[in-house]
Structure formats: C-alpha cells, structure tokens
N, C-alpha and C. Protein backbone atom coordinates (compact mmCIF):
# COMPACT_ATOMS: atom_id res chain seq x y z
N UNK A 1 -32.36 5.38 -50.57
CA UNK A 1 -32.61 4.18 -51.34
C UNK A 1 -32.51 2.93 -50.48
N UNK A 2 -31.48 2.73 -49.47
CA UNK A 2 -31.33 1.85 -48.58
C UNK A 2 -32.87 1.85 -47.87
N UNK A 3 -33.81 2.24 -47.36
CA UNK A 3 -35.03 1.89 -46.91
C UNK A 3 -35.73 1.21 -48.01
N UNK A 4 -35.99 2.04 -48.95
CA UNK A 4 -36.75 1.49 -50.10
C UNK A 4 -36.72 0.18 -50.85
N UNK A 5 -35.03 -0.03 -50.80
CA UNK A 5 -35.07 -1.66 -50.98
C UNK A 5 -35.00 -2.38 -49.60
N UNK A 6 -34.86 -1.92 -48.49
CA UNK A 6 -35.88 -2.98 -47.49
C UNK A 6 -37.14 -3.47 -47.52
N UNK A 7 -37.77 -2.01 -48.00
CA UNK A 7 -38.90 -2.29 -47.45
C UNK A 7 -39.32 -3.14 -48.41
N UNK A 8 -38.87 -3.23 -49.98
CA UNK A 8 -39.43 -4.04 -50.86
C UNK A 8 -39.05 -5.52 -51.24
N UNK A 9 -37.68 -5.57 -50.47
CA UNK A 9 -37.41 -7.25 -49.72
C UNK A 9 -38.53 -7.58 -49.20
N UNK A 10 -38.47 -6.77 -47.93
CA UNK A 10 -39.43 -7.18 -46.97
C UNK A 10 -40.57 -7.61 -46.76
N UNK A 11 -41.29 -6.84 -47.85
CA UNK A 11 -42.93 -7.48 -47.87
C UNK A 11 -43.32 -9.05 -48.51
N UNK A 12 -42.30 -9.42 -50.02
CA UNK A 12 -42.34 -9.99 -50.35
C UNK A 12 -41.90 -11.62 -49.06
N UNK A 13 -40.81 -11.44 -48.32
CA UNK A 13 -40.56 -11.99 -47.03
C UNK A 13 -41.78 -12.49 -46.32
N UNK A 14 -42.37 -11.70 -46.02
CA UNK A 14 -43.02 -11.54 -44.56
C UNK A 14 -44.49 -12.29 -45.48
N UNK A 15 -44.62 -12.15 -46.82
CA UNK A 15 -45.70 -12.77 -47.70
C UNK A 15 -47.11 -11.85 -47.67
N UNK A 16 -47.32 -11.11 -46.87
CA UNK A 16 -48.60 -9.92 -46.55
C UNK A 16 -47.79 -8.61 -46.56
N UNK A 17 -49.22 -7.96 -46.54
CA UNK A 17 -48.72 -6.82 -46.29
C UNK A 17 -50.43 -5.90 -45.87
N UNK A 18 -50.26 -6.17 -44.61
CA UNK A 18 -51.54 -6.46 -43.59
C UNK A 18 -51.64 -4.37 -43.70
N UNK A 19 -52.79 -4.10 -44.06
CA UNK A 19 -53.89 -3.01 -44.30
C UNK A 19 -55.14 -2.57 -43.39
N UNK A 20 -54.93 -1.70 -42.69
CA UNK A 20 -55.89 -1.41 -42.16
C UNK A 20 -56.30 -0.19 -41.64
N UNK A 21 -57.26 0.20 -41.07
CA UNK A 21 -57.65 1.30 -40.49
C UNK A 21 -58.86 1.50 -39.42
N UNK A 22 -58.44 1.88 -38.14
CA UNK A 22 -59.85 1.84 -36.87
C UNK A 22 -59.75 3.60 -36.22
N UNK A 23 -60.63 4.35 -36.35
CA UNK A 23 -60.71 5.57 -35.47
C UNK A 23 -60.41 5.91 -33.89
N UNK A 24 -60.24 4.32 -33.31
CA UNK A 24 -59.73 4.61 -32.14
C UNK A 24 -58.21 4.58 -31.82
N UNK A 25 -57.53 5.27 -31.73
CA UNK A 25 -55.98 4.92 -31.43
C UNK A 25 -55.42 4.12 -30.65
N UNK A 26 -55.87 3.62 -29.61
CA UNK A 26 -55.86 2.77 -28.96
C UNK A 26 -55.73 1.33 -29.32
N UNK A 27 -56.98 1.10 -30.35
CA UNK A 27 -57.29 0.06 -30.98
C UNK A 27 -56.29 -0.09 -32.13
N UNK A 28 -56.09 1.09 -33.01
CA UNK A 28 -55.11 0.72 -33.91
C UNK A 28 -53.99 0.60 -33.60
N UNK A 29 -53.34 1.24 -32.14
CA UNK A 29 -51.83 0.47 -31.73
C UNK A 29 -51.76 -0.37 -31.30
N UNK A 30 -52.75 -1.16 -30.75
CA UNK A 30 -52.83 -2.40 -30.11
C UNK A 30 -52.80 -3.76 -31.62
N UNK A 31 -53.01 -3.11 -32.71
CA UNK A 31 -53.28 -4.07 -33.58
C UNK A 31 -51.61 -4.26 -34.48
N UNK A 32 -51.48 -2.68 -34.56
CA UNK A 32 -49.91 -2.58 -34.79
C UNK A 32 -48.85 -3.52 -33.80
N UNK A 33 -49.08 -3.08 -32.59
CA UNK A 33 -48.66 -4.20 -31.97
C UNK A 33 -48.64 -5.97 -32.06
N UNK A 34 -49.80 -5.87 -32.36
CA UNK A 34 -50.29 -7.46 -32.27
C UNK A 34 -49.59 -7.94 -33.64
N UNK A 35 -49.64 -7.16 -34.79
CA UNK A 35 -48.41 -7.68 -35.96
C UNK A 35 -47.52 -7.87 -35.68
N UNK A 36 -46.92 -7.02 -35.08
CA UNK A 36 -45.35 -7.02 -35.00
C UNK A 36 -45.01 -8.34 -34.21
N UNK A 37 -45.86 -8.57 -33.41
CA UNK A 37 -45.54 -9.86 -32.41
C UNK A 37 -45.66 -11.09 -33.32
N UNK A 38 -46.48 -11.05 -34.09
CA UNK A 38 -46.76 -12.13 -35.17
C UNK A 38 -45.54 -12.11 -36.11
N UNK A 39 -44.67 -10.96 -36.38
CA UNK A 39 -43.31 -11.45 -37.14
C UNK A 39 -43.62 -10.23 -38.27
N UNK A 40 -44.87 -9.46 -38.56
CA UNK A 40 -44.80 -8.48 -39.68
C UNK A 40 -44.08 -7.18 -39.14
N UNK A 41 -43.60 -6.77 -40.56
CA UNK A 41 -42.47 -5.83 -40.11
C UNK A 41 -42.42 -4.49 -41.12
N UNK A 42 -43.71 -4.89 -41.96
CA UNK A 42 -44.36 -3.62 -42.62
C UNK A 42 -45.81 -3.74 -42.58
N UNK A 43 -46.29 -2.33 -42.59
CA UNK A 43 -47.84 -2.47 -42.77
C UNK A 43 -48.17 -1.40 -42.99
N UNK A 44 -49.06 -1.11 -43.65
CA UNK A 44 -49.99 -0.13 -44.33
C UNK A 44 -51.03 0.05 -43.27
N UNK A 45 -51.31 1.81 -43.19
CA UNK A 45 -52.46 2.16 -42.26
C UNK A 45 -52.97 3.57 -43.30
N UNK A 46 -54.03 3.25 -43.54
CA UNK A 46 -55.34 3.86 -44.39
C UNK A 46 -55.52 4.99 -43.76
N UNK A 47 -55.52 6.02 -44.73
CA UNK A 47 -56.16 7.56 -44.49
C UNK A 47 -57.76 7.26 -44.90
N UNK A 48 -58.52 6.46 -44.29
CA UNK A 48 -59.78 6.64 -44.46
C UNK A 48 -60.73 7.08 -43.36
N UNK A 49 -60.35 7.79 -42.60
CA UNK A 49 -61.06 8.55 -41.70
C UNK A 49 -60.34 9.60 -41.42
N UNK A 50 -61.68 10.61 -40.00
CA UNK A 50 -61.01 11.77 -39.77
C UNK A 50 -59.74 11.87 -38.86
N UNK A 51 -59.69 10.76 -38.18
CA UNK A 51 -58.59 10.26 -37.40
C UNK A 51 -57.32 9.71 -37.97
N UNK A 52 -57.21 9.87 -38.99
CA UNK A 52 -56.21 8.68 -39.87
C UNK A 52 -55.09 9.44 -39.31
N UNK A 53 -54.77 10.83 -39.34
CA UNK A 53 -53.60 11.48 -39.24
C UNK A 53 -52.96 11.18 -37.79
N UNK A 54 -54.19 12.04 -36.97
CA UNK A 54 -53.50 11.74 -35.17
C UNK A 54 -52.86 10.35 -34.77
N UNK A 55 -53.96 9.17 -35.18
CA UNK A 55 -53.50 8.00 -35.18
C UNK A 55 -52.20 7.51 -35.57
N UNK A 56 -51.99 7.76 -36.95
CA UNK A 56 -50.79 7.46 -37.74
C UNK A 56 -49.52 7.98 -36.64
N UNK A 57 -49.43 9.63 -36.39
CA UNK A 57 -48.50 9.92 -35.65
C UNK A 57 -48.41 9.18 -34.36
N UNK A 58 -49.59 8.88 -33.63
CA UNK A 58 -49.48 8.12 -32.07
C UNK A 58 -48.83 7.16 -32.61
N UNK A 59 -48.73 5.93 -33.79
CA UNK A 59 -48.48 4.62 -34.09
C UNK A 59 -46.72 5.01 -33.87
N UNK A 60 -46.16 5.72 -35.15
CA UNK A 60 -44.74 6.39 -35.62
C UNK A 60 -44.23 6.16 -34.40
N UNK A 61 -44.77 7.05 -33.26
CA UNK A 61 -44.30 6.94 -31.92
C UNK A 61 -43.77 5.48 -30.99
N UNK A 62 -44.76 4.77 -31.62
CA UNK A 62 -45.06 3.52 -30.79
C UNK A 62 -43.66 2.73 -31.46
N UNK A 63 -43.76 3.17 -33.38
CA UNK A 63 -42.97 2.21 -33.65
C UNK A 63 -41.53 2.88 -33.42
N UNK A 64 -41.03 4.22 -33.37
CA UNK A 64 -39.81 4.21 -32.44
C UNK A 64 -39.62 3.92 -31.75
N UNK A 65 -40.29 3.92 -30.46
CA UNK A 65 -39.89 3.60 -29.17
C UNK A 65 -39.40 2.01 -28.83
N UNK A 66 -41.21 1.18 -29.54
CA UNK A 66 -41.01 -0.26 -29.25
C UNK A 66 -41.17 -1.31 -30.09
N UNK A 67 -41.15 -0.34 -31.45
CA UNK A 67 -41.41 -1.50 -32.59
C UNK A 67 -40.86 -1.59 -33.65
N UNK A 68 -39.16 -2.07 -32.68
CA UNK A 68 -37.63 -1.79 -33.90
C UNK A 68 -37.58 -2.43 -35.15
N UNK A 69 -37.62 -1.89 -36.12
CA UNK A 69 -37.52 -2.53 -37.45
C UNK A 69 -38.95 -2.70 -38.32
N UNK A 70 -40.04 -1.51 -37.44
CA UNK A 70 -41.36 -1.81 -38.04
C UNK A 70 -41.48 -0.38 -39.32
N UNK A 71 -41.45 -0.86 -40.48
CA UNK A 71 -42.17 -0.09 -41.56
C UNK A 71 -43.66 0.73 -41.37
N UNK A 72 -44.17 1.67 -41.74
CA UNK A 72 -45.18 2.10 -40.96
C UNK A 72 -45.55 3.03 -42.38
N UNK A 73 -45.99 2.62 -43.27
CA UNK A 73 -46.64 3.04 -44.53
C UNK A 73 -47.71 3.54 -44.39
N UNK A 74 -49.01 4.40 -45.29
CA UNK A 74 -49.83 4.87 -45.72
C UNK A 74 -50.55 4.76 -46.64
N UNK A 75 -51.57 4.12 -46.57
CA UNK A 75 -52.39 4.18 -47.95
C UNK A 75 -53.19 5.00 -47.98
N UNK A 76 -53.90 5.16 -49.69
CA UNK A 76 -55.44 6.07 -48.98
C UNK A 76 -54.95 7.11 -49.89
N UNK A 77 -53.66 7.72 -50.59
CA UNK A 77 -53.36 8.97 -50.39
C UNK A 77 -53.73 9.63 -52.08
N UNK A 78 -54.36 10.69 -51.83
CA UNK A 78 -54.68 11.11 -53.17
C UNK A 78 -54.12 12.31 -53.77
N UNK A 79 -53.85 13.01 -53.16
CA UNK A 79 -52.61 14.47 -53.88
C UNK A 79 -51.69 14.45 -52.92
N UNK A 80 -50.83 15.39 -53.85
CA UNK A 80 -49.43 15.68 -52.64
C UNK A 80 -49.64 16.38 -51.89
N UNK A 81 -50.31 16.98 -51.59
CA UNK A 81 -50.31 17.64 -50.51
C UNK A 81 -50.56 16.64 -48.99
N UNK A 82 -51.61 15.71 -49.86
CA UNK A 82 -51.66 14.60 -48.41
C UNK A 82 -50.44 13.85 -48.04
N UNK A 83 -49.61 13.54 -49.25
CA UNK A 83 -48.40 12.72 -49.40
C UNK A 83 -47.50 13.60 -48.51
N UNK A 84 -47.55 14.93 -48.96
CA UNK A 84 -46.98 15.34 -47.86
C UNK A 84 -46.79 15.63 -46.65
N UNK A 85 -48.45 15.63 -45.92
CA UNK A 85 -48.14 15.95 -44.51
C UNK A 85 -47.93 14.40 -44.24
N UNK A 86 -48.19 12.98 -44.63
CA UNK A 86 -47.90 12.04 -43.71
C UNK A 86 -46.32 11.62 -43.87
N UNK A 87 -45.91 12.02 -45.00
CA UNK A 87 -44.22 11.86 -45.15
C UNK A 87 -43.82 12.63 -43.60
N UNK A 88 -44.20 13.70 -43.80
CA UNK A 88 -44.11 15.16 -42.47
C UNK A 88 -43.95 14.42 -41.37
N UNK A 89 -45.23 13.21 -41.30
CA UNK A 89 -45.56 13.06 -39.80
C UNK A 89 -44.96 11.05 -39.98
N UNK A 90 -43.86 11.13 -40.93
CA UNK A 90 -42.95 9.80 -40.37
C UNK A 90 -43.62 8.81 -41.26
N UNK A 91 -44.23 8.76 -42.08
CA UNK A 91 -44.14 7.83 -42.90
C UNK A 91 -43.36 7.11 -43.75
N UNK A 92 -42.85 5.63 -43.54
CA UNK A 92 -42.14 5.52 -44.30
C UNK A 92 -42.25 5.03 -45.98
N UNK A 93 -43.42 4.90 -46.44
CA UNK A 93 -43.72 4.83 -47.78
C UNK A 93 -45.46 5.06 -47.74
N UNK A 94 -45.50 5.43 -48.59
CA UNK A 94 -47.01 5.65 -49.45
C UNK A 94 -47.56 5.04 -50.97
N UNK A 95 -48.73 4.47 -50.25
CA UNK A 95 -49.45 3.79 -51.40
C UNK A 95 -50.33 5.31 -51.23
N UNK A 96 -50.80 4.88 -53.23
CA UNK A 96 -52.02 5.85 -53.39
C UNK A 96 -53.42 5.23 -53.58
C-alpha cells in the first residue's frame, strides 16, 4: 500500500502524467530519461506495439540503476494475463 499511495500523491504533484510509446528502445529510454531530468517521477509507457514488452523491461532496468524514485507504469492493458506478465517484468502500476 505504501507505493500505491506514492504513486497517487505523486502524480497529482508533478501535475502530468506524461504517456507514451516508441518501438525503438533506445529512443524510449532516452525519453524516460529526458523526464526524469525535467522533475517527472511517474510515467506511463503503452503496450501498443510489438516491442512494448522488451522495451518496458530495458526501461525497469534503467530506472533501477539510474532513475531513483522513478514510477514506471503501463498502459494499454487488456486481460490479466497481460497485467500479468508486465507486473512479472517490474511494473509498478497499470492502467487499462
């Protein structure tokens, strides 16, 4: 429960809650990045491609290592079964 009411301080805080999705991984950690530098500290990344998954996990990575205190949500999600592999692969909340 302690995450869950962060994360729902938090968005309201930060005033966005910046959404997106690019097939290159590269491009989408560089953008993850580029939030976090701007002060956002949650964000939603879209299962709308075939890449959504690999990506998502490369990001998770990024945000342990170097992006302390970054929320790293999911949108997009339509059964549990999807809910479940990105919970699996470090998500910390899911939009549907």
């Amino acid at each position: 429960m302690e995450k869950k009411a962060a994360i729902l301080d938090l968005i309201p805080e930060q005033g966005i809650l910046p959404l997106y999705f690019y097939k290159d991984t590269n491009v989408s950690i560089g953008v993850l990045k580029a939030l976090y530098e701007a002060g956002i500290r949650a964000v939603e990344y879209t299962n709308r491609g075939a890449a959504a998954l690999t990506n998502f996990k490369e990001m998770r990575k990024v945000c342990d290592t170097e992006l302390k205190g970054m929320y790293l949500g999911i949108g997009t999600i339509k059964n549990a079964d999807m809910a479940k592999t990105f919970i699996d692969a470090g998500a910390d909340y899911i939009i549907s």
